[in-house]
N, C-alpha and C. Protein backbone atom coordinates (compact mmCIF):
# COMPACT_ATOMS: atom_id res chain seq x y z
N UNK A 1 52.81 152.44 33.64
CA UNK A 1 54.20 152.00 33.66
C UNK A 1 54.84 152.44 34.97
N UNK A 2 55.01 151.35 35.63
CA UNK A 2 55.97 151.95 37.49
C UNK A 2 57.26 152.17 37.04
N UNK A 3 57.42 153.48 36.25
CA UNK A 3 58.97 153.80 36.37
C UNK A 3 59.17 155.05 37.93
N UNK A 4 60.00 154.47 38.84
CA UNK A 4 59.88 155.10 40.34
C UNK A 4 60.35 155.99 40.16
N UNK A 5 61.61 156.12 39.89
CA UNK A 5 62.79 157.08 39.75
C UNK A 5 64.03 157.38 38.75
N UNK A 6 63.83 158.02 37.97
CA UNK A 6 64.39 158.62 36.88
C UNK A 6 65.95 159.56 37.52
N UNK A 7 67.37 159.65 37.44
CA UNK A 7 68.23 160.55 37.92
C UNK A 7 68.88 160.46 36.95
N UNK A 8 69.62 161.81 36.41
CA UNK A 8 70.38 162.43 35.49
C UNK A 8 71.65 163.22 36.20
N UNK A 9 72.88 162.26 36.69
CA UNK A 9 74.31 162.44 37.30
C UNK A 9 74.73 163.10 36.52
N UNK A 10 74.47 163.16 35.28
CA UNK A 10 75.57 164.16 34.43
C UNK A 10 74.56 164.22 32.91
N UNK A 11 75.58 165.30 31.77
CA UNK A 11 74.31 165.02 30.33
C UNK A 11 74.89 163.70 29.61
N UNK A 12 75.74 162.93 30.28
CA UNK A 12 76.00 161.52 29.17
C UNK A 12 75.30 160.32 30.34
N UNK A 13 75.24 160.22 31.40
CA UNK A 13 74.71 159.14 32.26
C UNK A 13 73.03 159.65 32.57
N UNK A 14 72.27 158.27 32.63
CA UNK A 14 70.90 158.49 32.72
C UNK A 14 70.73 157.12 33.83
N UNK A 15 70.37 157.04 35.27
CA UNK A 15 69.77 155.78 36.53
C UNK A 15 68.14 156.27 35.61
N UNK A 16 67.53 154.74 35.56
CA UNK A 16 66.11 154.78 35.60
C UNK A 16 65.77 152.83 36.61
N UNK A 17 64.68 153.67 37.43
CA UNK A 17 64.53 152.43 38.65
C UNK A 17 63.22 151.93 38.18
N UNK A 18 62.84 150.97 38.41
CA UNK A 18 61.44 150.26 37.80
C UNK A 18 60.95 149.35 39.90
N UNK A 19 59.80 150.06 39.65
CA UNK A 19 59.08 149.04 40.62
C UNK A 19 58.11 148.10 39.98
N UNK A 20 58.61 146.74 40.60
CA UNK A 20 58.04 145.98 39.81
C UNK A 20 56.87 145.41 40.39
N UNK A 21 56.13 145.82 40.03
CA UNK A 21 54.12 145.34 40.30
C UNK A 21 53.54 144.91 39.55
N UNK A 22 53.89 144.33 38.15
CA UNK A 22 52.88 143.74 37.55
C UNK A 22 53.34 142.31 37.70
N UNK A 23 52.11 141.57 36.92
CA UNK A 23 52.90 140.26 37.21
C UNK A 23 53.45 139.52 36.01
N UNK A 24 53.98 138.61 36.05
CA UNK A 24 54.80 137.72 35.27
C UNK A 24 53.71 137.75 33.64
N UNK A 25 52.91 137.63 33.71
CA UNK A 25 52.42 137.53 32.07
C UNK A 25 52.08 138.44 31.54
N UNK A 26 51.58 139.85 32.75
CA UNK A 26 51.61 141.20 32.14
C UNK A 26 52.72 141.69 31.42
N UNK A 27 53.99 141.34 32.27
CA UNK A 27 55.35 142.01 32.01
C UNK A 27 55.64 140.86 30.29
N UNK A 28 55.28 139.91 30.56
CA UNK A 28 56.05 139.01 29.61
C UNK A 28 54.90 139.52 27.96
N UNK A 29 54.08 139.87 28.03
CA UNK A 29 53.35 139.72 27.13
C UNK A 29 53.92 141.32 26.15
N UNK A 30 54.65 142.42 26.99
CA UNK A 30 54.48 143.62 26.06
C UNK A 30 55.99 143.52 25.68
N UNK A 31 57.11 142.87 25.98
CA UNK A 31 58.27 143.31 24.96
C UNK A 31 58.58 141.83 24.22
N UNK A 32 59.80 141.90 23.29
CA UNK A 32 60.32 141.08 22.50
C UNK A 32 61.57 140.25 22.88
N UNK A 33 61.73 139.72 22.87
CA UNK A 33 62.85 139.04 23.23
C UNK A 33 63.67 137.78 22.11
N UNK A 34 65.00 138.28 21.81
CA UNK A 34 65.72 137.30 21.65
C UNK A 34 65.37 135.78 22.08
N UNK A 35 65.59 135.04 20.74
CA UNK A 35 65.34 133.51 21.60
C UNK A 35 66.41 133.13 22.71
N UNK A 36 67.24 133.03 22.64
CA UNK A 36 68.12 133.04 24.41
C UNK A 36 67.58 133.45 25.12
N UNK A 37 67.39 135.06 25.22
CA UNK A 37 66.83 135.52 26.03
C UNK A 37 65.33 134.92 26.48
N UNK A 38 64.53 134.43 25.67
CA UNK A 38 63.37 133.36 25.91
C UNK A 38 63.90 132.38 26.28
N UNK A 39 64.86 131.25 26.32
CA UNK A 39 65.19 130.47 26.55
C UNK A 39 65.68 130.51 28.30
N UNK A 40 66.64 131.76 28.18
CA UNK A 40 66.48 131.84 29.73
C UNK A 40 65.87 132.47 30.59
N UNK A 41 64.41 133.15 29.99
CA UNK A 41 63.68 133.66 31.18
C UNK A 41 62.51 132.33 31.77
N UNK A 42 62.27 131.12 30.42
CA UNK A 42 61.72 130.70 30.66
C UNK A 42 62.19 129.32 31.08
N UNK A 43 63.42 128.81 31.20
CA UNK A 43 64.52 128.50 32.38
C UNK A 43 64.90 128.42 33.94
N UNK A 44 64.18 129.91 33.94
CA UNK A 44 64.60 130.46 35.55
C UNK A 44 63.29 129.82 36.56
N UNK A 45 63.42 129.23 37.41
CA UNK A 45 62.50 128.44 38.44
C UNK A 45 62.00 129.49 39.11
N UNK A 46 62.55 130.24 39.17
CA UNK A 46 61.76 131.71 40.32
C UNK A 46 61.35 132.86 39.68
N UNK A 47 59.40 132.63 39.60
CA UNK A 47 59.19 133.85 39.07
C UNK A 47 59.75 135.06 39.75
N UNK A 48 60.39 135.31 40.75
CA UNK A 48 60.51 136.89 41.41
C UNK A 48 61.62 137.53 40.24
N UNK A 49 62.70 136.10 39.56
CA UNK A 49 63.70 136.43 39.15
C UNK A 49 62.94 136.52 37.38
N UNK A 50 62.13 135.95 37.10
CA UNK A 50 61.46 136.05 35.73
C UNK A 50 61.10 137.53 35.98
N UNK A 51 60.37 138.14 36.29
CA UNK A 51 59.52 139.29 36.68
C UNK A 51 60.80 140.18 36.78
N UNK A 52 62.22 140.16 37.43
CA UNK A 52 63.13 140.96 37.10
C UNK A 52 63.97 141.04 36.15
N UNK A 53 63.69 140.10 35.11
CA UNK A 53 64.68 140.01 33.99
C UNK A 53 63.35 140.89 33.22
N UNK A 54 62.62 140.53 33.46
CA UNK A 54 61.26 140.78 32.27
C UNK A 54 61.21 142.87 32.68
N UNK A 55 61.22 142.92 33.64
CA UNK A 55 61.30 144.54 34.08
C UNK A 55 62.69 145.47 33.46
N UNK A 56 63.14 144.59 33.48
CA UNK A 56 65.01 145.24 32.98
C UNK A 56 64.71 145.67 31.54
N UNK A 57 63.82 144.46 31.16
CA UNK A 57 63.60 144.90 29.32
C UNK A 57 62.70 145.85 29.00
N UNK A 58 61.43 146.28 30.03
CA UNK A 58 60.85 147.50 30.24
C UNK A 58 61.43 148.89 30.29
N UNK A 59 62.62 148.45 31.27
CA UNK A 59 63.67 149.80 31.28
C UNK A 59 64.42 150.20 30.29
N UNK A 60 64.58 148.80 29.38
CA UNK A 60 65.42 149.32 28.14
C UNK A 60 64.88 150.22 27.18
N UNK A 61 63.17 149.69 27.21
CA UNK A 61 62.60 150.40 26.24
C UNK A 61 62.12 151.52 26.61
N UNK A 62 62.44 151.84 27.90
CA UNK A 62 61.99 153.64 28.58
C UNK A 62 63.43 154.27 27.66
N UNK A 63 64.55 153.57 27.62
CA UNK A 63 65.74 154.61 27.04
C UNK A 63 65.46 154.14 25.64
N UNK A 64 65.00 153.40 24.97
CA UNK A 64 64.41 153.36 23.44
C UNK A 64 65.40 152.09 22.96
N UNK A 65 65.62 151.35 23.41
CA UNK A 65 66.55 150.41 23.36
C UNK A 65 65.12 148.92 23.40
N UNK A 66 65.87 147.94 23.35
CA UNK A 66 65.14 146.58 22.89
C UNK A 66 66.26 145.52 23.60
N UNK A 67 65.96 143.99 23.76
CA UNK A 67 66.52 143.01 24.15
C UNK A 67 67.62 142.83 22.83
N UNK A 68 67.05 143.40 21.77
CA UNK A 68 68.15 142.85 20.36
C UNK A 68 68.89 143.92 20.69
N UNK A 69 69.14 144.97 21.45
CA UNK A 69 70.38 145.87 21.26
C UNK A 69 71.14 145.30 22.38
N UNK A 70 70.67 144.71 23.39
CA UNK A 70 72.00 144.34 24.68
C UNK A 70 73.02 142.66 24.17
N UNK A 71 74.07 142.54 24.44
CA UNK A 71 74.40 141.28 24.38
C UNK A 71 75.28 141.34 25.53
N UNK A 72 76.20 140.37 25.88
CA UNK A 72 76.68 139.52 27.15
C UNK A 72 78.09 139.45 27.19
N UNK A 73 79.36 139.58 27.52
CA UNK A 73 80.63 139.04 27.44
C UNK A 73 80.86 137.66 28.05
N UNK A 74 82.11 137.51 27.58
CA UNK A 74 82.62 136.35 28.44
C UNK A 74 82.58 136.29 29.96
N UNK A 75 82.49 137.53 30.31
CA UNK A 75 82.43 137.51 31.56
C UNK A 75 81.19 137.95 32.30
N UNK A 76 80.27 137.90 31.28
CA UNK A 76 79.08 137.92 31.67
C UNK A 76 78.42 139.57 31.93
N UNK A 77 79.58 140.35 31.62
CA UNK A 77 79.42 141.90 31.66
C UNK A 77 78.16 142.47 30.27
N UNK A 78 77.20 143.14 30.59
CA UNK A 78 75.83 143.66 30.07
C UNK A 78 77.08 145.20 28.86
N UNK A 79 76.21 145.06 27.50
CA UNK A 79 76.60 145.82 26.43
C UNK A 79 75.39 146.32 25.94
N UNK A 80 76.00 147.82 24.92
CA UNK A 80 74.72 147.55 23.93
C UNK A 80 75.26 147.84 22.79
N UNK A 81 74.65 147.43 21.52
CA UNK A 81 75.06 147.37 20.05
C UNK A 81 76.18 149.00 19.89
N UNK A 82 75.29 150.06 20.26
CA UNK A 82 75.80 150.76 20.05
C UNK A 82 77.29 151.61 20.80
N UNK A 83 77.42 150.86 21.32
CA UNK A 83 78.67 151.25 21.93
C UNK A 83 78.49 152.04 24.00
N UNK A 84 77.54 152.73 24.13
CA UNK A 84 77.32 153.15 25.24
C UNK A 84 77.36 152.26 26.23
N UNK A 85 77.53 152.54 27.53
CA UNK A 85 77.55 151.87 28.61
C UNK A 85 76.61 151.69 29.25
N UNK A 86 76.34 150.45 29.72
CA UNK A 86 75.01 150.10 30.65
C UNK A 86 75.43 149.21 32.05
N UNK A 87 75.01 149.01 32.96
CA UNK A 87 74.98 148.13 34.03
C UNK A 87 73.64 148.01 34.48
N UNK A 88 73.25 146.56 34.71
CA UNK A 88 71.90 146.27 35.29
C UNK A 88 72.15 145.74 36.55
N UNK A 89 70.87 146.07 37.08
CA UNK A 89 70.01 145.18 38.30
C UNK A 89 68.76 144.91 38.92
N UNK A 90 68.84 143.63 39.80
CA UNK A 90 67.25 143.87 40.25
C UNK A 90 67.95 143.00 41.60
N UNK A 91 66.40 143.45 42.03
CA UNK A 91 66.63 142.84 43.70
C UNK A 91 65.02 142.97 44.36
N UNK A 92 64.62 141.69 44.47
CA UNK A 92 63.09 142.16 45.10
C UNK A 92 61.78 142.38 43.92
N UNK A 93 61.64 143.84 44.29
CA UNK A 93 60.26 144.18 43.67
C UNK A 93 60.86 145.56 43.18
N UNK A 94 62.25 145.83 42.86
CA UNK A 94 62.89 146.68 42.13
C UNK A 94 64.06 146.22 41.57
N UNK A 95 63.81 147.16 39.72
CA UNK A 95 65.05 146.91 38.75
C UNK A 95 65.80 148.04 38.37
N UNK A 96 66.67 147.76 38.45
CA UNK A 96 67.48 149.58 37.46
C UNK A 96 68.22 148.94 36.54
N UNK A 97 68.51 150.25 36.19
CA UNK A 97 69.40 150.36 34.81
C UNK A 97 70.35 151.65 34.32
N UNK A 98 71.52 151.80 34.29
CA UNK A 98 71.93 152.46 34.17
C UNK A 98 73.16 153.04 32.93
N UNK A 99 72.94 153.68 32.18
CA UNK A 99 73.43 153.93 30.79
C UNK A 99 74.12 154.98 30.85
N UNK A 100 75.43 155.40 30.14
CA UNK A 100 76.32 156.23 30.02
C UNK A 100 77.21 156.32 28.96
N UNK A 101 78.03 157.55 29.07
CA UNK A 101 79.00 157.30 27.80
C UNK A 101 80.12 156.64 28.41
N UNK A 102 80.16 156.31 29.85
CA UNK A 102 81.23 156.09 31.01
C UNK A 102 81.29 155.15 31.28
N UNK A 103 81.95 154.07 31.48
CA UNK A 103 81.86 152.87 32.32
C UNK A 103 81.27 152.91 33.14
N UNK A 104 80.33 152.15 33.71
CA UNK A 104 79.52 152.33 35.11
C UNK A 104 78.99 150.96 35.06
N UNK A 105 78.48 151.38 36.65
CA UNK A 105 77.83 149.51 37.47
C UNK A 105 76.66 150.63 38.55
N UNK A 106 76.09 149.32 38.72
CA UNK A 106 74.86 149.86 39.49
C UNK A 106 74.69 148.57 40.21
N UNK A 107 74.13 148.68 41.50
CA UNK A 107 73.18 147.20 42.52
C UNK A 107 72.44 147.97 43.23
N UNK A 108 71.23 147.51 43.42
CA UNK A 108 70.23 147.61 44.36
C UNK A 108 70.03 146.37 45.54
N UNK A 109 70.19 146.18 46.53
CA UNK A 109 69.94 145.75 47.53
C UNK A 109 68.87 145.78 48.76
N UNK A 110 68.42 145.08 49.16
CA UNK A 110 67.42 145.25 50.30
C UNK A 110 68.19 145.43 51.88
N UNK A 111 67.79 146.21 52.57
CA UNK A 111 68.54 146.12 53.57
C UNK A 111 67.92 145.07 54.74
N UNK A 112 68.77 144.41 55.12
CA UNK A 112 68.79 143.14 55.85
C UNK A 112 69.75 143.41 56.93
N UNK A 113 68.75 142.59 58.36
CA UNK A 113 69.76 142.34 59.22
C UNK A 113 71.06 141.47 59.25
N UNK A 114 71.06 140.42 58.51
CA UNK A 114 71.36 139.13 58.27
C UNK A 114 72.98 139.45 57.37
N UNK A 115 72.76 140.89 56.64
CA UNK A 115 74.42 141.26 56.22
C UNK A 115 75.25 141.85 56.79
N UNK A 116 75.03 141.96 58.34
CA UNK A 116 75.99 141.66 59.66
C UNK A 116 76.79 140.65 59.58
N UNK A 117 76.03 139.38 59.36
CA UNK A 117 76.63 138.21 59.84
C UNK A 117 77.38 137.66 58.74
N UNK A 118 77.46 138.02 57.73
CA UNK A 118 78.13 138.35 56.53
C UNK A 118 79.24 139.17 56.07
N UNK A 119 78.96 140.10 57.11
CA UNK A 119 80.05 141.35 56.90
C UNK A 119 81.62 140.80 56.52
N UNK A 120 82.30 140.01 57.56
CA UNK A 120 83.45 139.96 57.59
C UNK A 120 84.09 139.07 56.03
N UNK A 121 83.07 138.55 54.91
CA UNK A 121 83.36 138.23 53.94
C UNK A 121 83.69 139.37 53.12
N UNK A 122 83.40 140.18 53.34
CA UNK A 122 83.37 141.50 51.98
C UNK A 122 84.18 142.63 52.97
N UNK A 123 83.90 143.02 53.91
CA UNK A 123 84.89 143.83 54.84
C UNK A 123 86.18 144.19 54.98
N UNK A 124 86.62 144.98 55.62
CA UNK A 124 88.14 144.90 55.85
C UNK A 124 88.32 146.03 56.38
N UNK A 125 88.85 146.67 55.97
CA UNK A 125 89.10 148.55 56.40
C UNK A 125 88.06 148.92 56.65
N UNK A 126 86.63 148.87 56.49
CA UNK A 126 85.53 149.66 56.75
C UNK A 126 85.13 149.22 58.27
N UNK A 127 85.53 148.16 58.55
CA UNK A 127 85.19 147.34 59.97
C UNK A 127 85.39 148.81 61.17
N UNK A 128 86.29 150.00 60.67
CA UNK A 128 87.36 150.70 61.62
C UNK A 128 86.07 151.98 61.49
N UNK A 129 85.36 152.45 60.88
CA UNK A 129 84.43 153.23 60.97
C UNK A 129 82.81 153.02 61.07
N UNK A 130 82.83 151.15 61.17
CA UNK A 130 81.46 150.86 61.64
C UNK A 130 80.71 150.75 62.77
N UNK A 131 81.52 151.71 63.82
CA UNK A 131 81.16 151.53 64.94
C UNK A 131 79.62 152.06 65.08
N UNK A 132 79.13 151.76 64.99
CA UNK A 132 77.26 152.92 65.11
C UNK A 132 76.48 151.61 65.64
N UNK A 133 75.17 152.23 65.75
CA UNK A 133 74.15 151.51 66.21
C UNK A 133 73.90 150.87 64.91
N UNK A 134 73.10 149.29 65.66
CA UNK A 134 72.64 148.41 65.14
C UNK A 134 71.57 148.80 63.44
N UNK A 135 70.98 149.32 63.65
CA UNK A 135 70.03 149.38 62.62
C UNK A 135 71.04 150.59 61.57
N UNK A 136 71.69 151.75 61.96
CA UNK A 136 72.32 152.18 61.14
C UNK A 136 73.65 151.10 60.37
N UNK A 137 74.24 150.71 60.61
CA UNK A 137 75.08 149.87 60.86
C UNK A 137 74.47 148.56 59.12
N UNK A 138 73.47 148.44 59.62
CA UNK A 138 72.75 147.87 58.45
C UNK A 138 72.59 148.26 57.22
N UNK A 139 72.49 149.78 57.69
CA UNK A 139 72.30 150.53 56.13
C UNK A 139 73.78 150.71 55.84
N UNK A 140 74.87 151.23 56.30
CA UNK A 140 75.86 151.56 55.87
C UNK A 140 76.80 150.08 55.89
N UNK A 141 76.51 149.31 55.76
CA UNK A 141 77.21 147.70 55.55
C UNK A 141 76.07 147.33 53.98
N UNK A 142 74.53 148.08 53.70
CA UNK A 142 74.54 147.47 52.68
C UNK A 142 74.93 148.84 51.63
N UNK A 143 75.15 150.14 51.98
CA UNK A 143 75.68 150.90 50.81
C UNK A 143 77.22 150.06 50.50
N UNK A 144 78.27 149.76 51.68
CA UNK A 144 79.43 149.42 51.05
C UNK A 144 79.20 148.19 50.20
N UNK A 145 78.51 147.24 50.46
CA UNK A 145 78.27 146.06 49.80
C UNK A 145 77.72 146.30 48.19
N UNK A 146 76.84 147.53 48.32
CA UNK A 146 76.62 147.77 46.87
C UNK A 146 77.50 148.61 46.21
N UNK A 147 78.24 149.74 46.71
CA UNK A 147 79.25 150.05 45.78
C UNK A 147 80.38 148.91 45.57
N UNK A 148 80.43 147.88 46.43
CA UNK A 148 81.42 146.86 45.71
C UNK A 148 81.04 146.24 44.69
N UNK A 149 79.52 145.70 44.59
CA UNK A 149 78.96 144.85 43.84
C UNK A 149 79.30 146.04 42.55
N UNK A 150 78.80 147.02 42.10
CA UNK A 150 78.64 148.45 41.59
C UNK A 150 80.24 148.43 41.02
N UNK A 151 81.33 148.48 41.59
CA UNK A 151 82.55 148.23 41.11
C UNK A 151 82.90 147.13 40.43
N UNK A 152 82.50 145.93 40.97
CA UNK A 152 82.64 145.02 40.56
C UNK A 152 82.35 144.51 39.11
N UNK A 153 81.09 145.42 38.80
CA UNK A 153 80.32 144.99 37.29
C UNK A 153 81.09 146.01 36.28
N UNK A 154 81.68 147.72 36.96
CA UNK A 154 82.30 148.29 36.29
C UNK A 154 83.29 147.80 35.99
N UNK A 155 84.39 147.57 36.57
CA UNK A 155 85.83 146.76 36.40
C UNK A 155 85.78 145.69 35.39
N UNK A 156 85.21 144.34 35.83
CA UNK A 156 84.73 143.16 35.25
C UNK A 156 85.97 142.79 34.96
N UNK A 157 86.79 142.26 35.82
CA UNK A 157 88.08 141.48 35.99
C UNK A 157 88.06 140.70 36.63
N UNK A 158 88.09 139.31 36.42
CA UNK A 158 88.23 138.64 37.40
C UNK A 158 89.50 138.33 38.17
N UNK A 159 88.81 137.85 39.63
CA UNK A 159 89.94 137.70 40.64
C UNK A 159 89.78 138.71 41.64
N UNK A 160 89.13 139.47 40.75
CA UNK A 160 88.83 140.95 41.71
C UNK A 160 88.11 140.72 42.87
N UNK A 161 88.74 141.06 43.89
CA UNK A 161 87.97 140.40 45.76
C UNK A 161 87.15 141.45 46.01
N UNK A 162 86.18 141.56 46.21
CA UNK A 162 85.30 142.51 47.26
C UNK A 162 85.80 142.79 48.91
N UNK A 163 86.42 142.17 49.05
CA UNK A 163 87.10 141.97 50.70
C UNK A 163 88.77 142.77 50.36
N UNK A 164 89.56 142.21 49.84
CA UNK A 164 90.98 142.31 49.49
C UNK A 164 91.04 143.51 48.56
N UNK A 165 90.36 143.81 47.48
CA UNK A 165 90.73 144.73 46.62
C UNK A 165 90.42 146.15 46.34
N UNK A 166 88.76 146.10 47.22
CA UNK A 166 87.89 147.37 47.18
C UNK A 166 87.84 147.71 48.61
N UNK A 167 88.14 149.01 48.80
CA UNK A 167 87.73 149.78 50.17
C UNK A 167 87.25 151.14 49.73
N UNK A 168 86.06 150.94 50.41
CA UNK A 168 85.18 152.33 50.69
C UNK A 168 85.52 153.13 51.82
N UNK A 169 85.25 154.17 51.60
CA UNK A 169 86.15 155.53 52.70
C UNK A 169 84.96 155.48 53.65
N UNK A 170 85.19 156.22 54.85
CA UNK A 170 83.58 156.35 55.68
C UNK A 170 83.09 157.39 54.58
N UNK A 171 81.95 157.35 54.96
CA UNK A 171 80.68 158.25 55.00
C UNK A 171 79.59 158.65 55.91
N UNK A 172 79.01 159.76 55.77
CA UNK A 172 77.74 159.98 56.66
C UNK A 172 75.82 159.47 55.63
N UNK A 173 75.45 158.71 55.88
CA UNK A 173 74.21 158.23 55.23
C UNK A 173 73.50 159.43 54.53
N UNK A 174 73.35 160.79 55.13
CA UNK A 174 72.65 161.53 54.86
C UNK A 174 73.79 162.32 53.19
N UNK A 175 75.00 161.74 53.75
CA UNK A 175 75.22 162.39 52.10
C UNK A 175 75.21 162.12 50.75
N UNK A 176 74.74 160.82 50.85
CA UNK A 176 74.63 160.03 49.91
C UNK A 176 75.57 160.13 48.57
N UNK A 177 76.90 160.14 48.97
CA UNK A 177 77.92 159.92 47.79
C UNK A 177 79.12 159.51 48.87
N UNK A 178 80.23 158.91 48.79
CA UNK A 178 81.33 158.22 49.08
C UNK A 178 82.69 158.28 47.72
N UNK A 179 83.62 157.73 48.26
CA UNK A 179 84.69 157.81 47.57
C UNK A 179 84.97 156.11 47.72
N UNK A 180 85.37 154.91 46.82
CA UNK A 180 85.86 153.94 47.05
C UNK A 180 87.23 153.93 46.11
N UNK A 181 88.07 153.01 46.40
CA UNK A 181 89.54 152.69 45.69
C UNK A 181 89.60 150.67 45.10
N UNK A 182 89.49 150.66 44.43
CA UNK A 182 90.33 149.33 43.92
C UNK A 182 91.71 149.43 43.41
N UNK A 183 92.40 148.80 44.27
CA UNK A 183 93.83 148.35 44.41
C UNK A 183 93.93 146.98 44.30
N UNK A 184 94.22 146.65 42.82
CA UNK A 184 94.32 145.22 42.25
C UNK A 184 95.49 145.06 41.33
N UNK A 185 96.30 144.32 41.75
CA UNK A 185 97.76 144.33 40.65
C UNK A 185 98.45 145.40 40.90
N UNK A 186 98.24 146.10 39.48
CA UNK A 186 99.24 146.93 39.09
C UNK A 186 98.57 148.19 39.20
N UNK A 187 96.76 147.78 39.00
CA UNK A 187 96.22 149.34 38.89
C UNK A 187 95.33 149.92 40.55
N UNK A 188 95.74 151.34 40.19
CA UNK A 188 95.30 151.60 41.66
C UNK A 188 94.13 152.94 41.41
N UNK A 189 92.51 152.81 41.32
CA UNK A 189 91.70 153.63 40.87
C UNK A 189 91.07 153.94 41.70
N UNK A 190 90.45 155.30 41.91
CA UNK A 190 89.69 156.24 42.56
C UNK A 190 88.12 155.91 41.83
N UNK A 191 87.03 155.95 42.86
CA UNK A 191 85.56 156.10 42.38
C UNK A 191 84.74 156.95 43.17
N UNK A 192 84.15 157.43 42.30
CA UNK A 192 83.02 158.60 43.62
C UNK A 192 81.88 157.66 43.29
N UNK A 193 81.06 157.31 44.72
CA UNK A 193 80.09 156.44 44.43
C UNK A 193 78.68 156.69 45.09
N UNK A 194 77.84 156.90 44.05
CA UNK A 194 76.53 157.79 45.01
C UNK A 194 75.29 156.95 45.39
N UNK A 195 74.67 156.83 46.23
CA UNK A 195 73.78 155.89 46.64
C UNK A 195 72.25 156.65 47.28
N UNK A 196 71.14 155.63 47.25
CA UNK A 196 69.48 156.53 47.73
C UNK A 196 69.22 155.52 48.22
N UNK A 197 67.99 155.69 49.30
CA UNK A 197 67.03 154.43 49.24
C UNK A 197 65.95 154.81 48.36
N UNK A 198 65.20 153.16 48.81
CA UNK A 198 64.01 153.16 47.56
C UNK A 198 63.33 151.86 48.81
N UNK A 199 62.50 152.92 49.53
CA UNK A 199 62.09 152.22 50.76
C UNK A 199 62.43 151.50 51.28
N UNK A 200 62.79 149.53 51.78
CA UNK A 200 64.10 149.65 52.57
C UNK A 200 64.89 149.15 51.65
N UNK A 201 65.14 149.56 50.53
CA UNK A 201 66.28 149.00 49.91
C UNK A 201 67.35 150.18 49.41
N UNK A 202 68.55 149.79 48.60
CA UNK A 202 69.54 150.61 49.05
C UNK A 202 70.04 150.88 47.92
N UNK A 203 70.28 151.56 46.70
CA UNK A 203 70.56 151.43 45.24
C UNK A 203 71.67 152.15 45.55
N UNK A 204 72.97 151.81 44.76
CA UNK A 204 74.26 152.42 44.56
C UNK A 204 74.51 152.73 43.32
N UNK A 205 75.51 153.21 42.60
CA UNK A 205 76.06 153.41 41.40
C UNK A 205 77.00 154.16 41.14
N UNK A 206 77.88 154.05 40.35
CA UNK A 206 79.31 154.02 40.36
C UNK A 206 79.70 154.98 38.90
N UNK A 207 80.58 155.44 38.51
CA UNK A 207 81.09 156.25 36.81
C UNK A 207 82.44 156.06 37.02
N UNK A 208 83.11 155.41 36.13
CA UNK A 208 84.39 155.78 36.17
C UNK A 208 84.89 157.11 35.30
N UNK A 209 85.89 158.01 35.54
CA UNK A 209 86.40 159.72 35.38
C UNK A 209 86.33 158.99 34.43
């Protein structure tokens, strides 16, 4: 079982990361799935994205959980029967998952040159402390991008801008935690947001107090 990395932020939150190496009929053959959930893994045109839905349900059953305990909101926000908090992701040839008694969001990302040229969609205030070299510059454009995404799944409001509503404070890479703010409407919230790599990719995750 490629479970990579296991982290314990606190005794109610549990990150577990899955590298995903097996292939599509290995993964599909050992858990259960809801018929929806069959309906849309076997739906999806891209095995990379079959193979990460199919890994997510691996991770559920590392925390003792099953596809019949998660269901979906209207807004497409990840639950489980029992009340605890979860946020998923995948990206690549890695999935996480992350469970709490806390609201929380999690994204994993690959780091890419190419979310330079992207930047100024999701950006704003951080533009003023990105001055660094090129290749650093990459990594710290995809940590802010994932604590937005990471906020984004915690909150689960729509309207909510990644550009307009969320700003991340600087940071130094080597400390791997940050402070971000969403200022939307009426409410104005604080997040401490801690992030690793996982060779070149970039995993974030988020708790709300």
């Amino acid at each position: 079982m490629p479970l990579y990395k296991t982290i314990t932020p606190n005794l109610g939150t549990v990150v577990k990361v899955w590298k995903i190496t097996e292939s599509y009929d290995d993964l599909f053959q050992e858990v259960k799935l809801k018929p929806e959930s069959l309906s849309r893994v076997l739906g999806m045109k891209s095995e990379l994205h079959q193979r990460g839905f199919l890994s997510v349900r691996h991770l559920l059953a590392s925390f003792g959980y099953t596809d019949f305990d998660l269901f979906y909101d209207e807004n497409g926000k990840p639950h489980l029967k029992d009340g605890k908090h979860i946020s998923i992701t995948h990206s690549f040839i890695f999935s996480a998952v992350i469970i709490s008694d806390h609201k929380v969001g999690i994204d994993i990302e690959k780091q890419r040159e190419k979310i330079a040229v992207i930047a100024h969609k999701f950006v704003d205030y951080e533009f003023e402390y990105l001055k660094v070299n090129e290749a650093e510059a990459v990594k710290k454009l995809t940590v802010i991008w994932g604590a937005k995404e990471a906020l984004y799944k915690l909150y689960a409001t729509p309207g909510l801008s990644f550009h307009d509503h969320i700003l991340v404070l600087p940071f130094n890479l080597n400390e791997l935690n940050t402070v971000a703010w969403i200022d939307y409407k009426t409410s104005k919230c604080r997040f401490d947001i801690h992030y690793f790599e996982l060779e070149d990719f970039t995993c974030v995750y988020t708790m709300a107090q």
